[in-house]
Structures are given as structure tokens and as C-alpha cells.
Protein backbone atom coordinates (compact mmCIF):
# COMPACT_ATOMS: atom_id res chain seq x y z
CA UNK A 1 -12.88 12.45 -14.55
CA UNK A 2 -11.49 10.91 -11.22
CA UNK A 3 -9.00 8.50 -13.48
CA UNK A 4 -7.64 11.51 -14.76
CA UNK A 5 -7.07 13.19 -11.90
CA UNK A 6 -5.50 10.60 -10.14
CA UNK A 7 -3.05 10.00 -13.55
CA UNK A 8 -2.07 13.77 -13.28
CA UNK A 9 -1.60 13.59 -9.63
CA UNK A 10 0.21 10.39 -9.38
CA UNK A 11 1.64 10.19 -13.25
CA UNK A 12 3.16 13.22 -13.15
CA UNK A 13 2.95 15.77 -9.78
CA UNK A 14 3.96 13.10 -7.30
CA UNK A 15 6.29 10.99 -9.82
CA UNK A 16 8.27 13.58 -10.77
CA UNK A 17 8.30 15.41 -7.03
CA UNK A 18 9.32 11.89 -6.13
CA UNK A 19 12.10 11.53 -8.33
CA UNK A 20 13.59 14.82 -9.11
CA UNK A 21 13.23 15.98 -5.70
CA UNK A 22 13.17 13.74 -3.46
CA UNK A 23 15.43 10.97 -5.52
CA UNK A 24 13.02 7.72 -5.77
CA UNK A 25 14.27 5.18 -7.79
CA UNK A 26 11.40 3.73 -9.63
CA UNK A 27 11.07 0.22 -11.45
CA UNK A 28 8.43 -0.14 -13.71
CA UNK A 29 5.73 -3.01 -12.61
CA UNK A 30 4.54 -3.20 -15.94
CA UNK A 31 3.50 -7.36 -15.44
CA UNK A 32 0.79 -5.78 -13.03
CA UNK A 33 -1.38 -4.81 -16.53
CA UNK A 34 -1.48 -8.52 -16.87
CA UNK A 35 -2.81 -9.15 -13.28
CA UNK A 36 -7.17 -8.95 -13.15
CA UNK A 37 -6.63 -8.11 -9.20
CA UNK A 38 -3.65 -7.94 -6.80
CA UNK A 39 -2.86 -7.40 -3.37
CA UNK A 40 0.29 -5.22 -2.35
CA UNK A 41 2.17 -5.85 0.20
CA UNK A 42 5.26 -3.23 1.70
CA UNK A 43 7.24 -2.54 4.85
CA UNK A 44 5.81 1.00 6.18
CA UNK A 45 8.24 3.42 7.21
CA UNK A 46 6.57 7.04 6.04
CA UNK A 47 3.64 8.94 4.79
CA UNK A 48 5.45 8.86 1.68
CA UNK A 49 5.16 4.96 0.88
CA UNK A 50 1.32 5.21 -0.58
CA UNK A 51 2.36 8.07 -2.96
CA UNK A 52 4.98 6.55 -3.87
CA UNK A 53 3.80 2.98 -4.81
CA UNK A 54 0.77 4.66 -6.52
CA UNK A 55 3.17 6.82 -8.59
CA UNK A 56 4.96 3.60 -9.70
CA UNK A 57 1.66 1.69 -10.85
CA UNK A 58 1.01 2.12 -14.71
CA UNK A 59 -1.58 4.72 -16.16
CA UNK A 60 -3.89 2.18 -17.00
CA UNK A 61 -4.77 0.55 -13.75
CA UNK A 62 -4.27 3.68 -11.18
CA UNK A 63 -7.84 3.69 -10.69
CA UNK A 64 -8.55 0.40 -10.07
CA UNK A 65 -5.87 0.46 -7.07
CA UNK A 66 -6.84 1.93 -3.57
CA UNK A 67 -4.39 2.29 -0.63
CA UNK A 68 -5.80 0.83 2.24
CA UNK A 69 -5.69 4.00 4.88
CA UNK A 70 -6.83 4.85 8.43
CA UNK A 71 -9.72 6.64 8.60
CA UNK A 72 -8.51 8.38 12.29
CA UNK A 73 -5.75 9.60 10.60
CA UNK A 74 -6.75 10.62 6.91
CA UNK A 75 -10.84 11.24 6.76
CA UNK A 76 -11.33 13.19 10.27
CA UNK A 77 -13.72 15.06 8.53
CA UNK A 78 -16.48 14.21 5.43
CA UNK A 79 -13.82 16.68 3.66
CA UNK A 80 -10.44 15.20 4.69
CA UNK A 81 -12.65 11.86 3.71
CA UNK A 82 -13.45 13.41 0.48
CA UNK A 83 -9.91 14.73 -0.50
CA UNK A 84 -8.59 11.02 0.32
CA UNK A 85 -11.30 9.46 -1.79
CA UNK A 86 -10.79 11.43 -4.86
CA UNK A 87 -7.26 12.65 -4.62
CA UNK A 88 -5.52 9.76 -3.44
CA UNK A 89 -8.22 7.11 -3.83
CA UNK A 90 -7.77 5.67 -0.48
CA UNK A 91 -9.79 3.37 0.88
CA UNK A 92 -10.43 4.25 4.30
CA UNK A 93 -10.75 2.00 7.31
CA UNK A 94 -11.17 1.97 11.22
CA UNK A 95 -8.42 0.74 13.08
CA UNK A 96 -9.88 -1.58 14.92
CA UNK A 97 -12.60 -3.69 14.11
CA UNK A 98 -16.36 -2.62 14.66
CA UNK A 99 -18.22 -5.77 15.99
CA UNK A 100 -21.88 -3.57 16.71
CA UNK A 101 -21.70 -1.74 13.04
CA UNK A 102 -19.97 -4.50 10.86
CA UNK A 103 -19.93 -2.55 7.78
CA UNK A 104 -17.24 -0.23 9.44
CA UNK A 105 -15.07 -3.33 10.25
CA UNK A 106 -11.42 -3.07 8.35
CA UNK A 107 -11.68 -6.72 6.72
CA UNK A 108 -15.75 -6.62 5.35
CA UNK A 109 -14.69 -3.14 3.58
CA UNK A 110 -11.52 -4.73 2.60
CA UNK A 111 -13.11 -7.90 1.28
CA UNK A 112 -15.66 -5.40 -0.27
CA UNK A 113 -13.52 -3.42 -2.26
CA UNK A 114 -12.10 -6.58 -3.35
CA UNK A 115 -15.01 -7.49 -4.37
CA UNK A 116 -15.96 -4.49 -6.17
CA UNK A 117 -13.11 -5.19 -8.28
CA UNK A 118 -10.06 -3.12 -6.96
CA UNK A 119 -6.50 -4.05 -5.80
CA UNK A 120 -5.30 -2.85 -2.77
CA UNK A 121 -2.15 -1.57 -1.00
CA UNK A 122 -1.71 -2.59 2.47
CA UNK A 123 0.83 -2.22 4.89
CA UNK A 124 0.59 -5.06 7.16
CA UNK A 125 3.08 -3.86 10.17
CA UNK A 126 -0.17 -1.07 10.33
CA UNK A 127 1.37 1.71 11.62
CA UNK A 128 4.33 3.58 10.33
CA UNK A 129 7.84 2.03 12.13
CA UNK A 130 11.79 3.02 12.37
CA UNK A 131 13.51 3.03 9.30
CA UNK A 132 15.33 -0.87 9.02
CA UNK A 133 13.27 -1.68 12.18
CA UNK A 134 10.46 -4.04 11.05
CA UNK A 135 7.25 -4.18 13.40
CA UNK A 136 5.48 -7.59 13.71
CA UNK A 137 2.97 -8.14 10.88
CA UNK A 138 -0.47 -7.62 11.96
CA UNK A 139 -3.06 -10.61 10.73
CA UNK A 140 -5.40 -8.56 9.23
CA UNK A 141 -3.62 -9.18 5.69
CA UNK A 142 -3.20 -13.05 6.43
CA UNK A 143 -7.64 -12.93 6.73
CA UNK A 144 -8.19 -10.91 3.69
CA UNK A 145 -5.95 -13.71 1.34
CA UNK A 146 -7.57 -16.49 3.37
CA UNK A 147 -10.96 -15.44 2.09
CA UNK A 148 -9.54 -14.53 -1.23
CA UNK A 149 -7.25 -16.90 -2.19
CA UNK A 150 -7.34 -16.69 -5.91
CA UNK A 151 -6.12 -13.07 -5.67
CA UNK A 152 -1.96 -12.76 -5.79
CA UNK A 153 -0.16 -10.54 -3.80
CA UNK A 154 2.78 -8.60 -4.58
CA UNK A 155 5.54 -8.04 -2.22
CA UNK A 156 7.56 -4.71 -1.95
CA UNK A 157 10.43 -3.55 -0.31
CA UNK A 158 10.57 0.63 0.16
CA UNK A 159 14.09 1.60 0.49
CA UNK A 160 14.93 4.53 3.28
CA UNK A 161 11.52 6.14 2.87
CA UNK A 162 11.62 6.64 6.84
CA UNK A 163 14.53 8.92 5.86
CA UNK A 164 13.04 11.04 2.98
CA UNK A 165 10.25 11.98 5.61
CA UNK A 166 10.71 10.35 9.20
CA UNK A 167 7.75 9.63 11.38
CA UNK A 168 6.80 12.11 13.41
CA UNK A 169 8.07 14.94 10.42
CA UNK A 170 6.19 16.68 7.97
CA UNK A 171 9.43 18.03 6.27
CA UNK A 172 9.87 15.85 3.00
CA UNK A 173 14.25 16.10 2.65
CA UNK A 174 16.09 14.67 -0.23
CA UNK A 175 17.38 11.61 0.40
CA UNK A 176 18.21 8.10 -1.91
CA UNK A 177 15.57 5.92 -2.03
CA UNK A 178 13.72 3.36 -4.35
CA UNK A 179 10.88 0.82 -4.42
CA UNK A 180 11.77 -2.66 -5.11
CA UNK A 181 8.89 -5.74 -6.38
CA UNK A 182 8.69 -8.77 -6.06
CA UNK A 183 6.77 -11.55 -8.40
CA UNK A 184 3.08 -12.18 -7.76
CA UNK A 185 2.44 -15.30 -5.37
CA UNK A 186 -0.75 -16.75 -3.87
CA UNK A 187 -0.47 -18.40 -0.38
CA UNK A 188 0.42 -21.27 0.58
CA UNK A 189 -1.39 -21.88 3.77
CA UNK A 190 -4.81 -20.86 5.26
CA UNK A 191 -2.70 -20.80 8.59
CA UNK A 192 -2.21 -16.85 9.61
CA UNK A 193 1.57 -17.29 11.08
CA UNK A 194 2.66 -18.86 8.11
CA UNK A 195 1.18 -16.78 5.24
CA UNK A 196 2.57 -13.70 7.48
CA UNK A 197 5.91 -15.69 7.72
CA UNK A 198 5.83 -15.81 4.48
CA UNK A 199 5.38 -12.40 3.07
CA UNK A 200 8.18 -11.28 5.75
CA UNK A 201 10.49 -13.50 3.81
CA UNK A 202 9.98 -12.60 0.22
CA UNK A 203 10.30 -8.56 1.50
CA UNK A 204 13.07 -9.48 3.46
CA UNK A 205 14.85 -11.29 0.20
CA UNK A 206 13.94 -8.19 -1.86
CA UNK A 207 16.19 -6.25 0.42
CA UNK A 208 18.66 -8.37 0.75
CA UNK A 209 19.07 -8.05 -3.07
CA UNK A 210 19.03 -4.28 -3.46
């Protein structure tokens, strides 16, 4: 039941919001069907950049994909937790890392989930920035390949999201914007500045080319 509520919400509410309304260009990452597991990995400029990679991802693997969310912000309550779980199948996580419960900590329930199967979506500047102003990658990303280095990740660049809904502003506006992917790749390193480094590249190429 939960795949098909997530392929009506993604597939065709937010899809179509996105593109008619809003005016998200989509591509079609239809080589991710041939990936087991995957790791994306996208600038973070608005609320809007989970809904809309989810919305680009193919039927057939929506459920196997979780956006990697803060808990502070999107499960305040066992019902906002609930509504994230099911609706947007988040997977939620503490900000900072929980050294006296370690099952709370951000990388074991990343690692987890990997290991349960699913992809993920993280952001690894963390926190929404200015649209075109990047924010330092944060390492967290850099541990969860180290441990997993057979997984790929996927790089993505979100065009002017920041500008279709700014931070700070719950008013969605139309504005021109798209989501651009790169190839999978698996590190290269098990150093944390360099696999960062990295990832900052191949987005950074992405927009270059759009």
C-alpha cells in the first residue's frame, strides 16, 4: 500500500505540481533501475529539493529510496514522524550525533537503512543555503561511503530551487528550474577532504554544463 502511495504522491501530485506549476525541468534517471543501491548526492537550497528528486526517480524504485531528513525539523511529533515516514518516506535523523543512545546517531541509522537495503538522498552542506552560495560539505556523507564503499553515489545539481521557494518562505512561486545528474561513481579515497572534494567537483561540473 505505502509504494502506491508514495507513486501517486510523487508520480503524479508532486511531478506534475512541479512541472506545470512551478516549471521543473526533469531528466529521466532511468540507469538508476540498473543500480542494486545508490547514494544521492545534491546542493540544498529549498524544502523543495527532496520532492523534487523523489518525483524524478522511476516508479519502480520510489520505495526503496528515503531522503535523509532532520528529525527537529520534520518528526516534532510521533504524527509529523508518521506523515514523513509514510508520505514522503523520509528517513529521519538527529542533527547531531547521540554518543549516550547510539541508535539515534545520524550515521548508525544511515548505515542501517543502508543496510536494510534502501538508497538514500542526502544533502551534504546539511542545512538549506543561498541560492548559488554553496556551504562547506559536512563529513557525515564522506563516513557513510567510507563504510560502504561498494555503494555508488550519484551527484546532482538543483537548478534555482532557492528561488522557486527561498529559505525562510513557505510561498512556493513559479520560477525556471531543473535537476541535473551526474553518472554513478564510487570513491576514490577513504580520506574525508578528498571524497568531499570530490563530490563538490562533479556538482560543480554539472552546473557548469547546464
Amino acid at each position: 500500500m505505502k509504494k502506491i502511495v508514495l507513486i501517486v504522491c510523487y508520480s503524479v501530485i508532486v511531478r506534475n505540481f512541479l512541472k506545470i506549476i512551478v516549471g521543473v525541468k526533469f531528466t529521466k534517471p532511468s540507469f538508476l533501475k540498473n543500480e542494486k543501491q545508490f547514494i544521492l548526492i545534491a546542493n540544498h537550497n529549498s524544502h523543495l529539493d527532496a520532492m523534487s528528486i523523489m518525483a524524478s526517480l522511476p516508479k519502480s524504485i520510489l520505495h526503496n529510496v528515503k531522503p535523509v531528513a532532520a528529525q527537529d525539523h520534520f518528526g516534532k511529533t510521533k504524527w509529523q514522524a508518521w506523515l514523513s515516514n509514510y508520505f514522503i518516506n523520509a528517513l529521519l535523523i538527529q542533527r547531531k550525533s547521540d554518543k549516550e543512545n547510539p541508535e539515534n546517531d545520524p550515521i548508525y541509522k544511515m548505515n542501517k537503512a543502508l543496510k536494510d537495503g534502501y538508497s538514500l538522498i542526502i544533502f551534504p552542506e546539511g542545512t538549506r543555503g543561498e541560492p548559488n552560495l554553496p556551504k562547506e560539505f559536512k563529513a557525515g556523507v564522506a563516513l557513510i561511503l567510507i563504510e560502504n564503499p561498494h555503494i555508488p553515489y550519484v551527484p546532482i545539481y538543483l537548478k534555482a530551487m532557492g528561488k522557486a521557494m527561498p529559505k525562510g518562505d513557505s510561498l512556493i512561486v513559479p520560477h525556471e528550474s531543473a535537476i541535473l545528474y551526474g553518472l554513478p561513481n564510487k570513491i576514490s579515497s577513504l580520506k574525508v577532504d578528498v571524497i568531499l572534494e570530490q563530490m563538490k567537483n562533479e556538482i560543480e561540473e554539472l552546473k557548469l554544463k547546464d
